[in-house]
C-alpha atoms as a PDB file:
ATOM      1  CA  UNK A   1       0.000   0.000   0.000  1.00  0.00           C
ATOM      2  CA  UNK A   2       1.511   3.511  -1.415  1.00  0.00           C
ATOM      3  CA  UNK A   3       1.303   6.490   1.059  1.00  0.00           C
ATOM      4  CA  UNK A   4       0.712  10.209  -0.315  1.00  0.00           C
ATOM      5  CA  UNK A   5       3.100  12.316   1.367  1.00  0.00           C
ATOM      6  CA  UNK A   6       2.494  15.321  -0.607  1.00  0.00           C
ATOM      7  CA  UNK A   7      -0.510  17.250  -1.868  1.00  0.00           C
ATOM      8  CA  UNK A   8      -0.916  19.323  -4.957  1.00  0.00           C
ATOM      9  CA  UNK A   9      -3.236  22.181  -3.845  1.00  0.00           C
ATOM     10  CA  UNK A  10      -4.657  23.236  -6.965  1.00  0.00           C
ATOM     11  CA  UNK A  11      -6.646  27.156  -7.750  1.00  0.00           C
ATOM     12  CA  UNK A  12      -8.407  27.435 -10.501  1.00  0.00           C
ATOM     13  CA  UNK A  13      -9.479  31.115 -11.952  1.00  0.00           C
ATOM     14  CA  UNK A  14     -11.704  32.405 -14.743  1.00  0.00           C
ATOM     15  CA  UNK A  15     -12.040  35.761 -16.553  1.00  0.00           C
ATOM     16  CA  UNK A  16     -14.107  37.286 -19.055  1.00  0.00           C
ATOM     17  CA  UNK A  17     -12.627  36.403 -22.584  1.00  0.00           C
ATOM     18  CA  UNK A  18     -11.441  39.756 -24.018  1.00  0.00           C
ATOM     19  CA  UNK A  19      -9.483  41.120 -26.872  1.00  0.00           C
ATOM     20  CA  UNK A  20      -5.608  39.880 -27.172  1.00  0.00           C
ATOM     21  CA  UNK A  21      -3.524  41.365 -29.435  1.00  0.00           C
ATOM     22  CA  UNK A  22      -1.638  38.567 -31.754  1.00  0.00           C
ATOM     23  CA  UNK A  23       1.042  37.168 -30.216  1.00  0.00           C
ATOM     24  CA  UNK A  24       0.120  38.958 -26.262  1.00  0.00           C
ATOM     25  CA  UNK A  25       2.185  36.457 -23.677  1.00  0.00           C
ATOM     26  CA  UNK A  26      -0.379  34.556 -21.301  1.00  0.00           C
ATOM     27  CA  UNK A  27       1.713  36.155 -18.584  1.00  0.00           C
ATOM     28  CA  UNK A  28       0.477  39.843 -20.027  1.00  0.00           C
ATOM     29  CA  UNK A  29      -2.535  38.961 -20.016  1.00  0.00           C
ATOM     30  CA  UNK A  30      -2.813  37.754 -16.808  1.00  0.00           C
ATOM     31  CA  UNK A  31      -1.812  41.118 -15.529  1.00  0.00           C
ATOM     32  CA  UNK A  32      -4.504  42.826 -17.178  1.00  0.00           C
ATOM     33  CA  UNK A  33      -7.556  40.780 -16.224  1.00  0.00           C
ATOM     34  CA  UNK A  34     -10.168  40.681 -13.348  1.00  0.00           C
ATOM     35  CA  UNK A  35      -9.836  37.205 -11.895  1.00  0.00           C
ATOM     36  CA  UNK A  36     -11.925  34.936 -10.250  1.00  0.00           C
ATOM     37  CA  UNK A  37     -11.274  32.162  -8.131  1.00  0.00           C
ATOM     38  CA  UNK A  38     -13.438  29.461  -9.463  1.00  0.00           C
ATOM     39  CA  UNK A  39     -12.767  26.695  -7.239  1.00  0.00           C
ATOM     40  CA  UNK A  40     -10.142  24.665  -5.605  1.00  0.00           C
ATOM     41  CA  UNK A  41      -8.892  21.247  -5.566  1.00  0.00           C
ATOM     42  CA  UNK A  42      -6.298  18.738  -4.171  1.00  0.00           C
ATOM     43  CA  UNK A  43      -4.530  15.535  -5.334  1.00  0.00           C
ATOM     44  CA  UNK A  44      -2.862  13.372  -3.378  1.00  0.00           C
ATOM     45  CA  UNK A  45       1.065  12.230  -4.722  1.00  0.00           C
ATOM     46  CA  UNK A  46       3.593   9.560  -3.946  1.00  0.00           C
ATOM     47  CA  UNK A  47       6.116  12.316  -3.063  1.00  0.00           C
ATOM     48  CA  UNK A  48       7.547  15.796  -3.930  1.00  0.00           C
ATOM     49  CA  UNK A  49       9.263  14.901  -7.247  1.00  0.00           C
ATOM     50  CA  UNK A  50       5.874  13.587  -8.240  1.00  0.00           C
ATOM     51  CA  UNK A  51       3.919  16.253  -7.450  1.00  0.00           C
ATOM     52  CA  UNK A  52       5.939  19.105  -9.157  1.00  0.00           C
ATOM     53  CA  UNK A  53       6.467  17.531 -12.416  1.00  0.00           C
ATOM     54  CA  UNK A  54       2.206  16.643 -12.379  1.00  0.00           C
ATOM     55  CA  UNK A  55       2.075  20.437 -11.300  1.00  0.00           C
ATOM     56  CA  UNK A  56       4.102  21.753 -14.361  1.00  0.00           C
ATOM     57  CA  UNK A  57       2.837  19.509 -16.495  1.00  0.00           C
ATOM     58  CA  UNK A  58      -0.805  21.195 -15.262  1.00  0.00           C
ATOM     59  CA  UNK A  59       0.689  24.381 -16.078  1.00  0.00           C
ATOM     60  CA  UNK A  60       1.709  23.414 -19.210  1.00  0.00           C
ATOM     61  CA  UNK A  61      -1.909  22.532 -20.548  1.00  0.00           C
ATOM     62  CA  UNK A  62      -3.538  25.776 -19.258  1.00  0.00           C
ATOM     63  CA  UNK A  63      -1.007  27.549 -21.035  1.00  0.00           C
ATOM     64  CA  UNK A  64      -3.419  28.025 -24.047  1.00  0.00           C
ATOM     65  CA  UNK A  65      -6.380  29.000 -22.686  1.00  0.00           C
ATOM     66  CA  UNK A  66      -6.975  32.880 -22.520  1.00  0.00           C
ATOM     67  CA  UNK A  67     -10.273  32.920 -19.852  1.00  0.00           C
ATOM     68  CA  UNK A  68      -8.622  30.368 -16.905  1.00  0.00           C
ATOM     69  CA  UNK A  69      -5.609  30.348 -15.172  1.00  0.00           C
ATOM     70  CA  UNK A  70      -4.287  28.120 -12.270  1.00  0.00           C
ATOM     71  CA  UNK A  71      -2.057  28.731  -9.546  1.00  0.00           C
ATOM     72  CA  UNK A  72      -0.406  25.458  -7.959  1.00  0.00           C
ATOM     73  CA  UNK A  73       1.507  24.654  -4.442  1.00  0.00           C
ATOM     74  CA  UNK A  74       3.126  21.380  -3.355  1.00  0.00           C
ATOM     75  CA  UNK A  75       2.319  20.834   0.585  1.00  0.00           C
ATOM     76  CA  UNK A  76       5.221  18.614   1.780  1.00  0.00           C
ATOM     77  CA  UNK A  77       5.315  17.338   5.146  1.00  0.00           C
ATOM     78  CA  UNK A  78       7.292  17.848   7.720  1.00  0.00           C
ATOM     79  CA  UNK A  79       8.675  14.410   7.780  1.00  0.00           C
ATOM     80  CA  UNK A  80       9.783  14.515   4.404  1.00  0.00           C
ATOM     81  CA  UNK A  81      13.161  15.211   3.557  1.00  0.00           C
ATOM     82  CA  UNK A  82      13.494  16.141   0.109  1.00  0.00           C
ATOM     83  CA  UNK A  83      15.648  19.186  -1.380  1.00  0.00           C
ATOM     84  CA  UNK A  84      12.670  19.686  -3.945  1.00  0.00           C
ATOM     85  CA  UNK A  85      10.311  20.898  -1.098  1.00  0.00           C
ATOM     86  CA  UNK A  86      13.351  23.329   0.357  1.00  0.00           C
ATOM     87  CA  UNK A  87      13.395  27.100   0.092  1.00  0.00           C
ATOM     88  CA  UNK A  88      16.205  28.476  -1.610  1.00  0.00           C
ATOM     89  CA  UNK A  89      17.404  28.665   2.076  1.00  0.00           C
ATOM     90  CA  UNK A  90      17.147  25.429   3.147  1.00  0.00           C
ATOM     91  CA  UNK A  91      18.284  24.667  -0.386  1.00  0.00           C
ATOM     92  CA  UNK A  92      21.960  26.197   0.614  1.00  0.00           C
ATOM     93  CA  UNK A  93      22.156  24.670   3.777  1.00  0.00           C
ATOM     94  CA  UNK A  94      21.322  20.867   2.629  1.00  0.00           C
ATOM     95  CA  UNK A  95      24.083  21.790   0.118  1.00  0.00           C
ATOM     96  CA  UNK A  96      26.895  23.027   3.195  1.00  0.00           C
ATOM     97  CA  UNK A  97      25.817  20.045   5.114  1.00  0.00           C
ATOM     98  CA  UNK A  98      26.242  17.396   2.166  1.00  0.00           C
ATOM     99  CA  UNK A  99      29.840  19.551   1.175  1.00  0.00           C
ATOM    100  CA  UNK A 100      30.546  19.344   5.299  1.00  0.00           C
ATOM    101  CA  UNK A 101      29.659  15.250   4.964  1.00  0.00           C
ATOM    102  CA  UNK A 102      31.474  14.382   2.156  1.00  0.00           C
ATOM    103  CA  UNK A 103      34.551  16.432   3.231  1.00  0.00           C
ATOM    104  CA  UNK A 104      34.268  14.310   7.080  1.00  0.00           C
ATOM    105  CA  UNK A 105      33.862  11.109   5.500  1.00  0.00           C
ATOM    106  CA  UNK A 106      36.910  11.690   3.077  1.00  0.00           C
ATOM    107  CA  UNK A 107      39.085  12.924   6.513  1.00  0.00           C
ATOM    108  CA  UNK A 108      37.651  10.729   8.944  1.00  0.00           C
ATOM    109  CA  UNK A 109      37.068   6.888   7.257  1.00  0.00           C
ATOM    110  CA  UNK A 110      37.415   4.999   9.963  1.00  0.00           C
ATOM    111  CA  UNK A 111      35.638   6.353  12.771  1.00  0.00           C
ATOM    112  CA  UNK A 112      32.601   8.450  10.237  1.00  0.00           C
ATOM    113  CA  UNK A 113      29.167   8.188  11.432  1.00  0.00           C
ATOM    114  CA  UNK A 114      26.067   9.324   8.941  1.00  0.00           C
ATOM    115  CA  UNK A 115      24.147  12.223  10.820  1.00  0.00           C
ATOM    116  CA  UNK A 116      20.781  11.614  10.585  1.00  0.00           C
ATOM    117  CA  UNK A 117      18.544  14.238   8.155  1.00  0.00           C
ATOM    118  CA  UNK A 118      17.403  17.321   9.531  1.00  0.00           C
ATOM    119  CA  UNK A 119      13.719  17.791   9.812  1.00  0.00           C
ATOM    120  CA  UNK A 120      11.761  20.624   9.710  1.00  0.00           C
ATOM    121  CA  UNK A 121       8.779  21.377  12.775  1.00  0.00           C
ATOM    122  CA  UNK A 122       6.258  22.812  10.105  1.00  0.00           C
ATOM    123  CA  UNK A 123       4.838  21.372   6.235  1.00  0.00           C
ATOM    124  CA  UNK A 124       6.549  23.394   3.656  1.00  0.00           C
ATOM    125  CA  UNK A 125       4.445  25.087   1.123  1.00  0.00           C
ATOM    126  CA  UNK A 126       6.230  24.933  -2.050  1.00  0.00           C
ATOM    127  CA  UNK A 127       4.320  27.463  -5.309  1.00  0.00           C
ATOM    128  CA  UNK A 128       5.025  25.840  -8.541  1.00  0.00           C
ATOM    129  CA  UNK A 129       5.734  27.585 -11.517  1.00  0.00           C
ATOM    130  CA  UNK A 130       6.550  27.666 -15.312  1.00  0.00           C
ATOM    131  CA  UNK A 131      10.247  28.145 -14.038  1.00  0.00           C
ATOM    132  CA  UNK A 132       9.872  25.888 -11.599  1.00  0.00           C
ATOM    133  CA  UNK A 133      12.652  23.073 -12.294  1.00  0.00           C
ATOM    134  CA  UNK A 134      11.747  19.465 -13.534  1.00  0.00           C
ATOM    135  CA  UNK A 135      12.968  17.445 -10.548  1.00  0.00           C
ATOM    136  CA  UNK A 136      13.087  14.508 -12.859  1.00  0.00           C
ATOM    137  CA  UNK A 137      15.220  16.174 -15.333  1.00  0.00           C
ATOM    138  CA  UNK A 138      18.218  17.094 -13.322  1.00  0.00           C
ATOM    139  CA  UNK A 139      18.556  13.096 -11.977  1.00  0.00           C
ATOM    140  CA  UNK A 140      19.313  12.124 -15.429  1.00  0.00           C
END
């Protein structure tokens, strides 16, 4: 039996349709309209890789269509330990600590003991975006 770590909190929003002038960016016209939140949902993933490449690939299909828009968050929690739901913060410091690791390991062979991961005390709310990064493209 799987558990669902992570949730994709999905918003969806609706406009009017209106004028755009040929070749207007989505993210222009964003800008310029009254938005609505039409309703929300959630889905339920395997972990936080999963859920931000289902999130950009969400993105990805509303990218065409001028009168909705959706804004998407990964909720990952606190017991997971995964540099995908890290803030650009914690994002540093899990890099330091695996650079500190490495460096002990290489000067102390005989005697090194693993730490055990650092965990947070709250969920991490991670927004996804268009330049959000593919977590499954950088592990190839």
């Amino acid at each position: 039996m799987a558990s669902f770590p992570t949730t994709l909190l999905i918003l969806y929003f609706v406009t009017t349709p209106a004028h755009i002038s040929p070749g207007e960016k989505k993210k222009v016209q964003e800008i310029n309209a009254n938005w609505t939140l039409q309703t929300t949902s959630q889905l339920q993933t395997e972990d936080p890789d999963s859920c931000v490449w289902l999130g950009k690939k969400m993105i990805k299909e509303f990218e065409p269509v001028n009168t909705s828009t959706i804004r998407l968050y990964c909720i990952c929690p606190k017991e997971v330990v995964n540099d995908v739901c890290f803030n650009k913060q914690e994002k540093k410091l899990a890099k330091d600590r695996k650079a500190a690791i490495e460096e002990d390991k290489r000067n102390h062979k005989e005697s090194f003991v693993e730490p055990k991961e650092v965990k947070t005390d709250s969920p991490r709310f991670l927004p996804i975006g268009p330049d959000t990064p593919d977590p499954f493209a950088t592990k190839r």
